[in-house]
N, C-alpha and C. Protein backbone atom coordinates (compact mmCIF):
# COMPACT_ATOMS: atom_id res chain seq x y z
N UNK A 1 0.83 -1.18 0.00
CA UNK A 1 0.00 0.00 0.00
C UNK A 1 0.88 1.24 0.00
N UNK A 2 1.88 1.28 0.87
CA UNK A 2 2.58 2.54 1.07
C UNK A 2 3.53 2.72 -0.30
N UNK A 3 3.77 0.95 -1.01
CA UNK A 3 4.35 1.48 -2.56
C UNK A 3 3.65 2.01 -3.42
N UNK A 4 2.29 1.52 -3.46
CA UNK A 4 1.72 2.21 -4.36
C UNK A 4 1.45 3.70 -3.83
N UNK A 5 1.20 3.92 -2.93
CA UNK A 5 1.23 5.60 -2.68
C UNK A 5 2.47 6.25 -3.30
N UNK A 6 3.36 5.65 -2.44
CA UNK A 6 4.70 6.95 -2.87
C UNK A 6 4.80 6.68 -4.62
N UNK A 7 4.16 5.70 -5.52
CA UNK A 7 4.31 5.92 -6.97
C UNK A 7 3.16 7.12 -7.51
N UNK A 8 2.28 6.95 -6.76
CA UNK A 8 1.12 8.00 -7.22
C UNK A 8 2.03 9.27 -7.09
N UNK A 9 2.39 9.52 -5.77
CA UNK A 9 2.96 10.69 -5.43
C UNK A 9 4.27 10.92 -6.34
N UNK A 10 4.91 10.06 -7.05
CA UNK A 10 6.12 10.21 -7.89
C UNK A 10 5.32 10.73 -9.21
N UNK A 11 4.32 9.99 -9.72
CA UNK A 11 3.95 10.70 -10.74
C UNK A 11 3.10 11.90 -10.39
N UNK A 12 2.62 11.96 -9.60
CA UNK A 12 2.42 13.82 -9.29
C UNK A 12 3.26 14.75 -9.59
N UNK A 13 3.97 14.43 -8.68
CA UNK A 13 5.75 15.22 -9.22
C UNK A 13 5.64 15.02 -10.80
N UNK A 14 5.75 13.82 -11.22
CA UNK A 14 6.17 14.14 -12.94
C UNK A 14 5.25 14.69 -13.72
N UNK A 15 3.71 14.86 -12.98
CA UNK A 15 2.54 15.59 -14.14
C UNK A 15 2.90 16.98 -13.77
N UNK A 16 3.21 17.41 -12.55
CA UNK A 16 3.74 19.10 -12.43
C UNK A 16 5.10 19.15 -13.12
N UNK A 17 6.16 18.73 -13.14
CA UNK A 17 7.34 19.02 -14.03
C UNK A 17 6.97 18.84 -15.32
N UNK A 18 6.21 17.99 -16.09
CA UNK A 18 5.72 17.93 -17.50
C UNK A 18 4.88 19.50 -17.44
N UNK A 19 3.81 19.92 -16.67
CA UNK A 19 2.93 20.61 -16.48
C UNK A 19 4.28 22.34 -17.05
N UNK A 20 4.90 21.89 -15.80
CA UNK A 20 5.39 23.42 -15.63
C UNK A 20 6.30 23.53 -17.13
N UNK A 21 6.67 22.83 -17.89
CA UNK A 21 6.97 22.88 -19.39
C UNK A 21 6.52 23.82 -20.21
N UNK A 22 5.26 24.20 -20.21
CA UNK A 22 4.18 24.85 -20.63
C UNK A 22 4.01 26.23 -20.28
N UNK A 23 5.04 26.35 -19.67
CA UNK A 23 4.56 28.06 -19.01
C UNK A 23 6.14 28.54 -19.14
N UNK A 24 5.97 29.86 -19.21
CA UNK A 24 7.43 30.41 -19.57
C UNK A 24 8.07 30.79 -18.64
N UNK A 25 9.33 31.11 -18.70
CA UNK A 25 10.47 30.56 -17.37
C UNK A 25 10.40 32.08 -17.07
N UNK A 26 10.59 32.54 -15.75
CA UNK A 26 10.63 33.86 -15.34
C UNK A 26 11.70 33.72 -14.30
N UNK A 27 12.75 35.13 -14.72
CA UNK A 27 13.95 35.23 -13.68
C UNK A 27 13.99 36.49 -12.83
N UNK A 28 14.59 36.56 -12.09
CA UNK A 28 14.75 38.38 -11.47
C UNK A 28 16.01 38.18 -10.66
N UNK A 29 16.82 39.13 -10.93
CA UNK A 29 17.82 39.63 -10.41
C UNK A 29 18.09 40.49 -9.12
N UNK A 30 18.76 40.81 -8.53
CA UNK A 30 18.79 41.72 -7.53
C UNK A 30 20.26 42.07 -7.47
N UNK A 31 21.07 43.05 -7.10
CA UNK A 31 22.14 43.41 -6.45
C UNK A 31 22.43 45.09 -6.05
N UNK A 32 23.09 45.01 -5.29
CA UNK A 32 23.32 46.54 -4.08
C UNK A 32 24.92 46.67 -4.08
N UNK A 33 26.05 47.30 -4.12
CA UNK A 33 26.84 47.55 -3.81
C UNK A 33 27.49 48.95 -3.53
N UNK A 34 28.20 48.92 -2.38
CA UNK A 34 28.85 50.18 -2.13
C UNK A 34 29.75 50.25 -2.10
N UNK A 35 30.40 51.64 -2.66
CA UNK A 35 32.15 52.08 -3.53
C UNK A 35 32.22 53.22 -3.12
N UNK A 36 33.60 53.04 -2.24
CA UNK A 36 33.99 54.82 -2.08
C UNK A 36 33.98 54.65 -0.76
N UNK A 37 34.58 55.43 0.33
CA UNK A 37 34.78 55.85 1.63
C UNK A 37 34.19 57.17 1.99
N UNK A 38 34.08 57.57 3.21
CA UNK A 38 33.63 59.17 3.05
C UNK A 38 34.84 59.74 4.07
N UNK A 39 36.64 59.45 3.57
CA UNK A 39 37.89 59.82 4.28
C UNK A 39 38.34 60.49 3.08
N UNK A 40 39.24 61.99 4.08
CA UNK A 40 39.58 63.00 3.27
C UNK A 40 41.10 62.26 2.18
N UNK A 41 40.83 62.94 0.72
CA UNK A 41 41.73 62.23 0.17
C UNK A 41 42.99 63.17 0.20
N UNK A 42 43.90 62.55 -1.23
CA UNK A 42 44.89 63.35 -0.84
C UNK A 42 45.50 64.81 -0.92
N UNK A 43 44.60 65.47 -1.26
CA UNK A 43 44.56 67.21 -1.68
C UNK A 43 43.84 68.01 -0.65
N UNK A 44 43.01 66.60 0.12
CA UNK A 44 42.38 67.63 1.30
C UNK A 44 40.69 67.53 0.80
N UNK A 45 40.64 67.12 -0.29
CA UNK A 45 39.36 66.47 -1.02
C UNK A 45 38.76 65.52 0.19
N UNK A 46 37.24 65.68 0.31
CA UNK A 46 36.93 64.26 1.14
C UNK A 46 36.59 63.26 -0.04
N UNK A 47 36.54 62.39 0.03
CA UNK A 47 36.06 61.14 -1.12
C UNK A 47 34.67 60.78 -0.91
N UNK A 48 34.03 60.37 -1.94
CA UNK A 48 32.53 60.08 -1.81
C UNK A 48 32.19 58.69 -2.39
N UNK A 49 31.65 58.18 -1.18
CA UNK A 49 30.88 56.81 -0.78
C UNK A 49 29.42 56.98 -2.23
N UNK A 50 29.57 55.79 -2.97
CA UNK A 50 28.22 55.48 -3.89
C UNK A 50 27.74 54.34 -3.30
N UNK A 51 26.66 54.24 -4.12
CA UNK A 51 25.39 52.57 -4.20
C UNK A 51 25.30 52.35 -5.15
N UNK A 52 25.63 51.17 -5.91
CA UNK A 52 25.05 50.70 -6.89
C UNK A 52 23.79 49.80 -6.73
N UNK A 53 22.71 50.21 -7.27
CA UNK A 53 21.90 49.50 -7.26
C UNK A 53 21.54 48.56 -8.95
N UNK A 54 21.18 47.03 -8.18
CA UNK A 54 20.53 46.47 -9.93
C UNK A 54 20.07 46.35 -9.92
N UNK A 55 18.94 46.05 -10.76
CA UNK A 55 17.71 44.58 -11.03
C UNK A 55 17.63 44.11 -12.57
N UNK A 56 17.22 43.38 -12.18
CA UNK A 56 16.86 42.63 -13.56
C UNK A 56 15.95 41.53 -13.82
N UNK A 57 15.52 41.40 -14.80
CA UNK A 57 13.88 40.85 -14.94
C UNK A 57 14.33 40.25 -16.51
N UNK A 58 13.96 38.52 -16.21
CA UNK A 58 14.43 37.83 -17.46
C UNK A 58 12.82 37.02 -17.86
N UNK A 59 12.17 36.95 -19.08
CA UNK A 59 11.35 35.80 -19.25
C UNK A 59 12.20 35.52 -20.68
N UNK A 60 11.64 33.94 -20.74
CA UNK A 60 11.46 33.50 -21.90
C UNK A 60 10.46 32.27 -22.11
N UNK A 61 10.07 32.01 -23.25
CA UNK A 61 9.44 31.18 -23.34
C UNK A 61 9.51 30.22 -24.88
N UNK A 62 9.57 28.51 -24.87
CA UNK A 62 10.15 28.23 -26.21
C UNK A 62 8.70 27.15 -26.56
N UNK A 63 8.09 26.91 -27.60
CA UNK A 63 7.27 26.21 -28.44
C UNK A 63 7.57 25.67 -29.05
N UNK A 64 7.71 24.11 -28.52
CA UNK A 64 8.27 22.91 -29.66
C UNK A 64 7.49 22.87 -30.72
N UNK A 65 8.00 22.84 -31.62
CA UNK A 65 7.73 22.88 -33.38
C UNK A 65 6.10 21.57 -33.34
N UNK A 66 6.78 20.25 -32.86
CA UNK A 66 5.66 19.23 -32.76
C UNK A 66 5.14 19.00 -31.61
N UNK A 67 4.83 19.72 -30.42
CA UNK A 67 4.17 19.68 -29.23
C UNK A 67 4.80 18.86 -28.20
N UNK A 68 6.00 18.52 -27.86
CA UNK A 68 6.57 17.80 -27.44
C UNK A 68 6.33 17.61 -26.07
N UNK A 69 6.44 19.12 -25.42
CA UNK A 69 5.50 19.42 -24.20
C UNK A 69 4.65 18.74 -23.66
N UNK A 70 3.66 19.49 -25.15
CA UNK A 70 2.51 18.61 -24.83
C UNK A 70 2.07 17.23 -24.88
N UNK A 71 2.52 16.54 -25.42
CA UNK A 71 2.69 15.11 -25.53
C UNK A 71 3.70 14.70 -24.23
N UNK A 72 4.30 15.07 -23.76
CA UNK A 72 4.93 14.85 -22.24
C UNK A 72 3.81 14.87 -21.05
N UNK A 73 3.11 16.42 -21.60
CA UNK A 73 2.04 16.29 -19.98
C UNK A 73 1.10 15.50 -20.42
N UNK A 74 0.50 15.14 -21.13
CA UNK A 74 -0.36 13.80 -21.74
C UNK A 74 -0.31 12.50 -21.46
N UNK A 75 1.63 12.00 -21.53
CA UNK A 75 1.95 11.00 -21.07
C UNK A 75 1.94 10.98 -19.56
N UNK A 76 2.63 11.88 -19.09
CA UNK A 76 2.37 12.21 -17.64
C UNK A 76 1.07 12.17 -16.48
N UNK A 77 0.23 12.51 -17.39
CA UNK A 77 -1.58 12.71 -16.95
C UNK A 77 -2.01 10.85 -16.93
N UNK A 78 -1.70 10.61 -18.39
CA UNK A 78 -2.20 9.28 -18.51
C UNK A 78 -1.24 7.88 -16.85
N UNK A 79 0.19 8.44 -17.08
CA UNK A 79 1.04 7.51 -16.31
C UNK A 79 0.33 8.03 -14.61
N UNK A 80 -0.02 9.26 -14.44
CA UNK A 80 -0.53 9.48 -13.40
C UNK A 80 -1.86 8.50 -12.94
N UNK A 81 -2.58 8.66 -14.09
CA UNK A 81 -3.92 7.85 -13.78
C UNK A 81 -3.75 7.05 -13.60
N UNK A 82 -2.79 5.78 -14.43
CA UNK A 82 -2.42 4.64 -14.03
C UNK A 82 -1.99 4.35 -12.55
N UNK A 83 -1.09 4.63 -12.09
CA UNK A 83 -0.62 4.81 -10.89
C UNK A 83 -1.83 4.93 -9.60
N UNK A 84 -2.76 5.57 -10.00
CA UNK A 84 -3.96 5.99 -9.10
C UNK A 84 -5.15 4.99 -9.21
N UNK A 85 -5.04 4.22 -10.18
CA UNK A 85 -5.81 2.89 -10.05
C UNK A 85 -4.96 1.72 -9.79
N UNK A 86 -3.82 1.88 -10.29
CA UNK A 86 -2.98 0.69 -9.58
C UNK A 86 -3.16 0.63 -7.79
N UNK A 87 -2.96 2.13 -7.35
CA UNK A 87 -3.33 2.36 -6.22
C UNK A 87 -4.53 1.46 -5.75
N UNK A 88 -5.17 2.06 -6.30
CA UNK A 88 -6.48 1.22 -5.86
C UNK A 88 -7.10 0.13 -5.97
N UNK A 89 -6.77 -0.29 -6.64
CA UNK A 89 -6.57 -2.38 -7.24
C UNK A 89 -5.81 -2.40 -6.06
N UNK A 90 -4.51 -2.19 -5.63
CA UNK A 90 -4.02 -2.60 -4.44
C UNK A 90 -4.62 -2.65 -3.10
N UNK A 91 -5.47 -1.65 -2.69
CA UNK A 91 -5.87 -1.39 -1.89
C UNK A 91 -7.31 -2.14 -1.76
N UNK A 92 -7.68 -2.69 -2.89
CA UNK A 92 -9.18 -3.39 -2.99
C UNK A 92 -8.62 -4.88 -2.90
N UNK A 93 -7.20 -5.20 -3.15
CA UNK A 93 -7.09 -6.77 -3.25
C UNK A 93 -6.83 -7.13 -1.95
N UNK A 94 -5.72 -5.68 -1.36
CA UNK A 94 -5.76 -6.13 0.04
C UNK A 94 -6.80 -6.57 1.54
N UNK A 95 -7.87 -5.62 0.85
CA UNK A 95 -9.04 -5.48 1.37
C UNK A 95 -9.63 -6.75 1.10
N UNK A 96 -9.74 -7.36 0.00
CA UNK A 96 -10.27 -8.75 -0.10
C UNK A 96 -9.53 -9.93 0.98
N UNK A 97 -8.26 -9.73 0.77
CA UNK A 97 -7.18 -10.86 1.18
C UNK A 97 -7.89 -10.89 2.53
N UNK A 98 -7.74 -9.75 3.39
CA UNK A 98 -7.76 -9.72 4.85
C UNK A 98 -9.68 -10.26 4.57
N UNK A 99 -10.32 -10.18 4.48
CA UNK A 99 -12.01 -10.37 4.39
C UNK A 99 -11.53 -11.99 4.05
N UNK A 100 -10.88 -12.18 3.05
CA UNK A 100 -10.96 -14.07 3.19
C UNK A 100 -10.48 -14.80 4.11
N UNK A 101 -9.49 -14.25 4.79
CA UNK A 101 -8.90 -14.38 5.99
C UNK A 101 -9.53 -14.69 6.92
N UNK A 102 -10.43 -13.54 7.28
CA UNK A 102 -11.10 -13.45 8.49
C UNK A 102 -12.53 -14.55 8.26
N UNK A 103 -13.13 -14.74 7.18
CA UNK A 103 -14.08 -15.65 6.68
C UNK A 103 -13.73 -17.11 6.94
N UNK A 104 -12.02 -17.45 6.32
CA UNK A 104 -11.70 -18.47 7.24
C UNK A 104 -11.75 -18.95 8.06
N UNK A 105 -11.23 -17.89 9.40
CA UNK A 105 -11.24 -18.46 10.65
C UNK A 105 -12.72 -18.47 10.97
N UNK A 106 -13.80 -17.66 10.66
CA UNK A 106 -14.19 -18.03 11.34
C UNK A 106 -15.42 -19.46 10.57
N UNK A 107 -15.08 -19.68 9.57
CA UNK A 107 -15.45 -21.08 9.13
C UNK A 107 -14.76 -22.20 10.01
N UNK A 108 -13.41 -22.17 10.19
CA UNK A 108 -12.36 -22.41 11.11
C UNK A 108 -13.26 -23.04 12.11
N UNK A 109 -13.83 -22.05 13.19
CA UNK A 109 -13.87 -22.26 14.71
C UNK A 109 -15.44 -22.63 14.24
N UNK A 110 -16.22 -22.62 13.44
CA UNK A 110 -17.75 -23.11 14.01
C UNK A 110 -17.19 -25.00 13.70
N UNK A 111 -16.09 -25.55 12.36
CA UNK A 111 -16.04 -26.23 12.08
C UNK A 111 -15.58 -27.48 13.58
N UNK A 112 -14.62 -26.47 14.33
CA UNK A 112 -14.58 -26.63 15.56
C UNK A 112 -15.42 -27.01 16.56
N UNK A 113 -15.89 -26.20 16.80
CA UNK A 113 -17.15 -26.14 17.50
C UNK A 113 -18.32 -27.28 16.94
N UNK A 114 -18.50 -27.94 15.77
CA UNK A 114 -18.98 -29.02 15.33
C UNK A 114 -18.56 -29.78 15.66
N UNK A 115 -16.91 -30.00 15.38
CA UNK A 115 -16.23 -31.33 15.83
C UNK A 115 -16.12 -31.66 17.18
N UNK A 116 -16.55 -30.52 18.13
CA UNK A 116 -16.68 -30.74 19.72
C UNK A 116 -18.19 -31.17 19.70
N UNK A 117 -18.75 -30.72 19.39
CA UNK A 117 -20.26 -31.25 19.95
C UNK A 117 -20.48 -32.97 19.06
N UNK A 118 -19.92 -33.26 17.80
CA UNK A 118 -19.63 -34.46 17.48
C UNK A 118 -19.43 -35.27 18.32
N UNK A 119 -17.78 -34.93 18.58
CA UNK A 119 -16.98 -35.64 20.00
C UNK A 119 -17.73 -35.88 20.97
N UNK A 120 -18.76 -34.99 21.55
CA UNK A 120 -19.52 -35.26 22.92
C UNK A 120 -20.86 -36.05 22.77
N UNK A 121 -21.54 -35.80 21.50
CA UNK A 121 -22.51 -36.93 21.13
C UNK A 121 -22.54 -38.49 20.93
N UNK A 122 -20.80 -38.17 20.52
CA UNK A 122 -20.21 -40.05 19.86
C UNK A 122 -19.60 -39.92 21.46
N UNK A 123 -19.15 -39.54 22.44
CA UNK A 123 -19.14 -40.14 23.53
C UNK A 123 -20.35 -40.56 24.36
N UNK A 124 -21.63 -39.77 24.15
CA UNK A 124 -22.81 -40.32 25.18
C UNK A 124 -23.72 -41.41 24.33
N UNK A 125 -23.22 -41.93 23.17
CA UNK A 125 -23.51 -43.27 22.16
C UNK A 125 -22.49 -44.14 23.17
N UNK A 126 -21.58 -43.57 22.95
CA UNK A 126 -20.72 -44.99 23.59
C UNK A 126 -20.94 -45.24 25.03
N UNK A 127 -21.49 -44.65 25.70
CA UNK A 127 -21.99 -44.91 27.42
C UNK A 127 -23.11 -45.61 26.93
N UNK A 128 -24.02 -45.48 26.21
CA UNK A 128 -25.41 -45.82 26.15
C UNK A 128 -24.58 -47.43 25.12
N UNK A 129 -23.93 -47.70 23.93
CA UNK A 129 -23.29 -48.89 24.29
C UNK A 129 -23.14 -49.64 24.99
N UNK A 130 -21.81 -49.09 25.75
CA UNK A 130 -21.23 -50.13 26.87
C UNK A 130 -22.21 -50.47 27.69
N UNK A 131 -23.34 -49.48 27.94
CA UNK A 131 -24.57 -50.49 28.85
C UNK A 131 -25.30 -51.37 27.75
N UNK A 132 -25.38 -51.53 27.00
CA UNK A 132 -25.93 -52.10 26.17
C UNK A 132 -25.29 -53.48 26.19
N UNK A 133 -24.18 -53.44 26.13
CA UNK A 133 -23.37 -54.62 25.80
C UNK A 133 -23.23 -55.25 27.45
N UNK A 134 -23.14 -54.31 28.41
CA UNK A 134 -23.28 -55.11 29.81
C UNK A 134 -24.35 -55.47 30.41
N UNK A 135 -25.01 -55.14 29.63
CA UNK A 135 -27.16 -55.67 29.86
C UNK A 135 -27.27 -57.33 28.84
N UNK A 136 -26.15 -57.07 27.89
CA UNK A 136 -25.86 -58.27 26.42
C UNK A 136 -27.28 -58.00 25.58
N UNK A 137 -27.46 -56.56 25.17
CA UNK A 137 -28.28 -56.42 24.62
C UNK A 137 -27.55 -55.78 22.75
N UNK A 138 -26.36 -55.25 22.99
CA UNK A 138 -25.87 -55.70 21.31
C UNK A 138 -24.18 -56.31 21.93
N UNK A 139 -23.47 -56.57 21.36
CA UNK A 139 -22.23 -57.15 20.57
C UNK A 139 -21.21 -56.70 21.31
N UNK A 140 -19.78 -56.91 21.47
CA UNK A 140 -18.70 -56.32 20.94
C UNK A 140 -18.14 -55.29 19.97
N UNK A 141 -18.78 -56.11 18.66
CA UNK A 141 -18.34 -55.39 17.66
C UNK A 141 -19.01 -53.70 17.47
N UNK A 142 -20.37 -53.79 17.46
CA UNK A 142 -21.14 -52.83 18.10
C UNK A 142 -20.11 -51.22 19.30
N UNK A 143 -19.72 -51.93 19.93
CA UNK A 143 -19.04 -51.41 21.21
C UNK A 143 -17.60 -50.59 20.68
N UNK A 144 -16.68 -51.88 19.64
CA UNK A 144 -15.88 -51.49 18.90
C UNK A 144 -15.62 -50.50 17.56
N UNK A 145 -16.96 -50.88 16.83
CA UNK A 145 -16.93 -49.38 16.15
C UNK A 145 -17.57 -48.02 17.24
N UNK A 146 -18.06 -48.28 17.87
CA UNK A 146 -18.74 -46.86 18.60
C UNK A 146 -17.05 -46.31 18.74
N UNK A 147 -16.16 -47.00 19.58
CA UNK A 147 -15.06 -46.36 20.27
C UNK A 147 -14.67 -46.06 19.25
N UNK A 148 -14.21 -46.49 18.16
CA UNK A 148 -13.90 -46.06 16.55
C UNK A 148 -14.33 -44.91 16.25
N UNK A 149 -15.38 -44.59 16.57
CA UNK A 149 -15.65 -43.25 15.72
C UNK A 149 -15.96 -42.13 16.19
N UNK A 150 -15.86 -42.48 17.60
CA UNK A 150 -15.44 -41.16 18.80
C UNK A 150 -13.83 -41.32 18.60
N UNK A 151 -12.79 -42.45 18.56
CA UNK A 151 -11.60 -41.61 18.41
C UNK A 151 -10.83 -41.24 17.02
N UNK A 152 -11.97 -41.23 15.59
CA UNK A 152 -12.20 -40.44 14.31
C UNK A 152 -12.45 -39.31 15.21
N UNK A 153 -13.69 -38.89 15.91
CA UNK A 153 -13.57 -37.21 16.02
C UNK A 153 -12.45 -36.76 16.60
N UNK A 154 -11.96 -37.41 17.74
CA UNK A 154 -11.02 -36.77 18.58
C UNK A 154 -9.66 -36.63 17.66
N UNK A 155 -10.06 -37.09 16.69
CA UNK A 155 -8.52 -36.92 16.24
C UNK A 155 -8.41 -35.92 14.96
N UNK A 156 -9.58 -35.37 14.79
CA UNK A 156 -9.96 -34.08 13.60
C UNK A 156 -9.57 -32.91 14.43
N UNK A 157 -10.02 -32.65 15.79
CA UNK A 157 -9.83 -31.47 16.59
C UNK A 157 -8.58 -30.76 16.45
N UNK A 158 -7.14 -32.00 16.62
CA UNK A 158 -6.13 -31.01 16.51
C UNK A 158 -5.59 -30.76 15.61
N UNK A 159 -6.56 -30.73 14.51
CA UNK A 159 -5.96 -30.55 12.55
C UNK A 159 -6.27 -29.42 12.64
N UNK A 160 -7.96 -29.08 12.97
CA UNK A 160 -8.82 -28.18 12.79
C UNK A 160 -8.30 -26.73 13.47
N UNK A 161 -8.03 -27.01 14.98
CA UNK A 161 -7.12 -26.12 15.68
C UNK A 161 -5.83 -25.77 15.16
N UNK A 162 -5.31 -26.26 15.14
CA UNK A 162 -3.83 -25.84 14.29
C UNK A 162 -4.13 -25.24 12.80
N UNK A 163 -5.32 -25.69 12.40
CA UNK A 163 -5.50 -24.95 10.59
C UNK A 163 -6.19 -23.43 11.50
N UNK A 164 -7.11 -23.37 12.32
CA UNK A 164 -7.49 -21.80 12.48
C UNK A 164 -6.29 -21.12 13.44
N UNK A 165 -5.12 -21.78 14.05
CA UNK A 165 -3.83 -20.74 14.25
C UNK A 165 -3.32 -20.47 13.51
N UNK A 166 -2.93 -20.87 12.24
CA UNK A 166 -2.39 -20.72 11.30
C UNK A 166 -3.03 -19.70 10.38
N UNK A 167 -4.13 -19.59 10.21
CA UNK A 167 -4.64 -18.55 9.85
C UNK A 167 -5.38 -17.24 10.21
N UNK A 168 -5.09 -17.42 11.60
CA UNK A 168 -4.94 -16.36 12.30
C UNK A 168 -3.56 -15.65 12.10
């Protein structure tokens, strides 16, 4: 984000330097100097202290034959715009990234939160089992898949947990 800013801001700079192409260059001068003492010279003359004062005032201005200028601030305008939607494609993808992110986790933790209430349902099957089987009203085998598929859930939990730290 902060690259694409400082490029917007680089071509700012280059649509005002293309820009200022277009307008004619203006100078001004200034200078002051003082000549002479006001100590008696050698005849008994006193000597006399001057000021020079200057100024000066320069324009010019030059018109490329094929608009060259102008075809500079054009390119400049256009490279600007670019830059200012690149900007913003950046700033909209980032904006997505972090929104899928956060959609993750929290797909993440309800998936969680399923696999716990799983876990606690396939454990009160397997109590209601094991009396089953100590009444000899079903099997072993019965008894053996139940424990089977309470320790299938218990063993999804720490995938599931470790996938929503990770994407946190």
């Amino acid at each position: 984000v902060a690259m694409a800013a400082a490029r917007v801001l680089q071509a700012e700079a280059s649509d005002g330097v293309a820009l200022s192409a277009l307008f004619p260059t203006l100078g001004a001068s200034f200078g002051a100097t003082r000549a002479g003492a006001n100590t008696p010279g050698f005849n008994g003359s006193a000597g006399r202290a001057g000021n020079l004062v200057t100024a000066g005032l320069t324009a010019s201005y030059q018109q490329s034959f094929f608009g060259q200028e102008y075809m500079q601030l054009r390119a400049a305008r256009e490279d600007l715009r670019a830059n200012r939607y690149a900007a913003a494609v950046v700033n909209i993808s980032i904006q997505a990234q972090v929104a899928d992110a956060y959609f993750t986790i929290l797909s993440l933790r309800e998936r969680i939160a399923i696999n716990r209430a799983n876990v606690d349902a396939a454990k009160r099957i397997l109590v209601i089992t094991q009396a089953k089987v100590s009444s000899g009203v079903t099997s072993n085998l019965e008894l053996a898949e139940q424990q089977a598929i309470v320790a299938s859930q218990q063993s999804q939990l720490p995938g599931l947990i470790q996938l929503e730290k990770q994407a946190r």
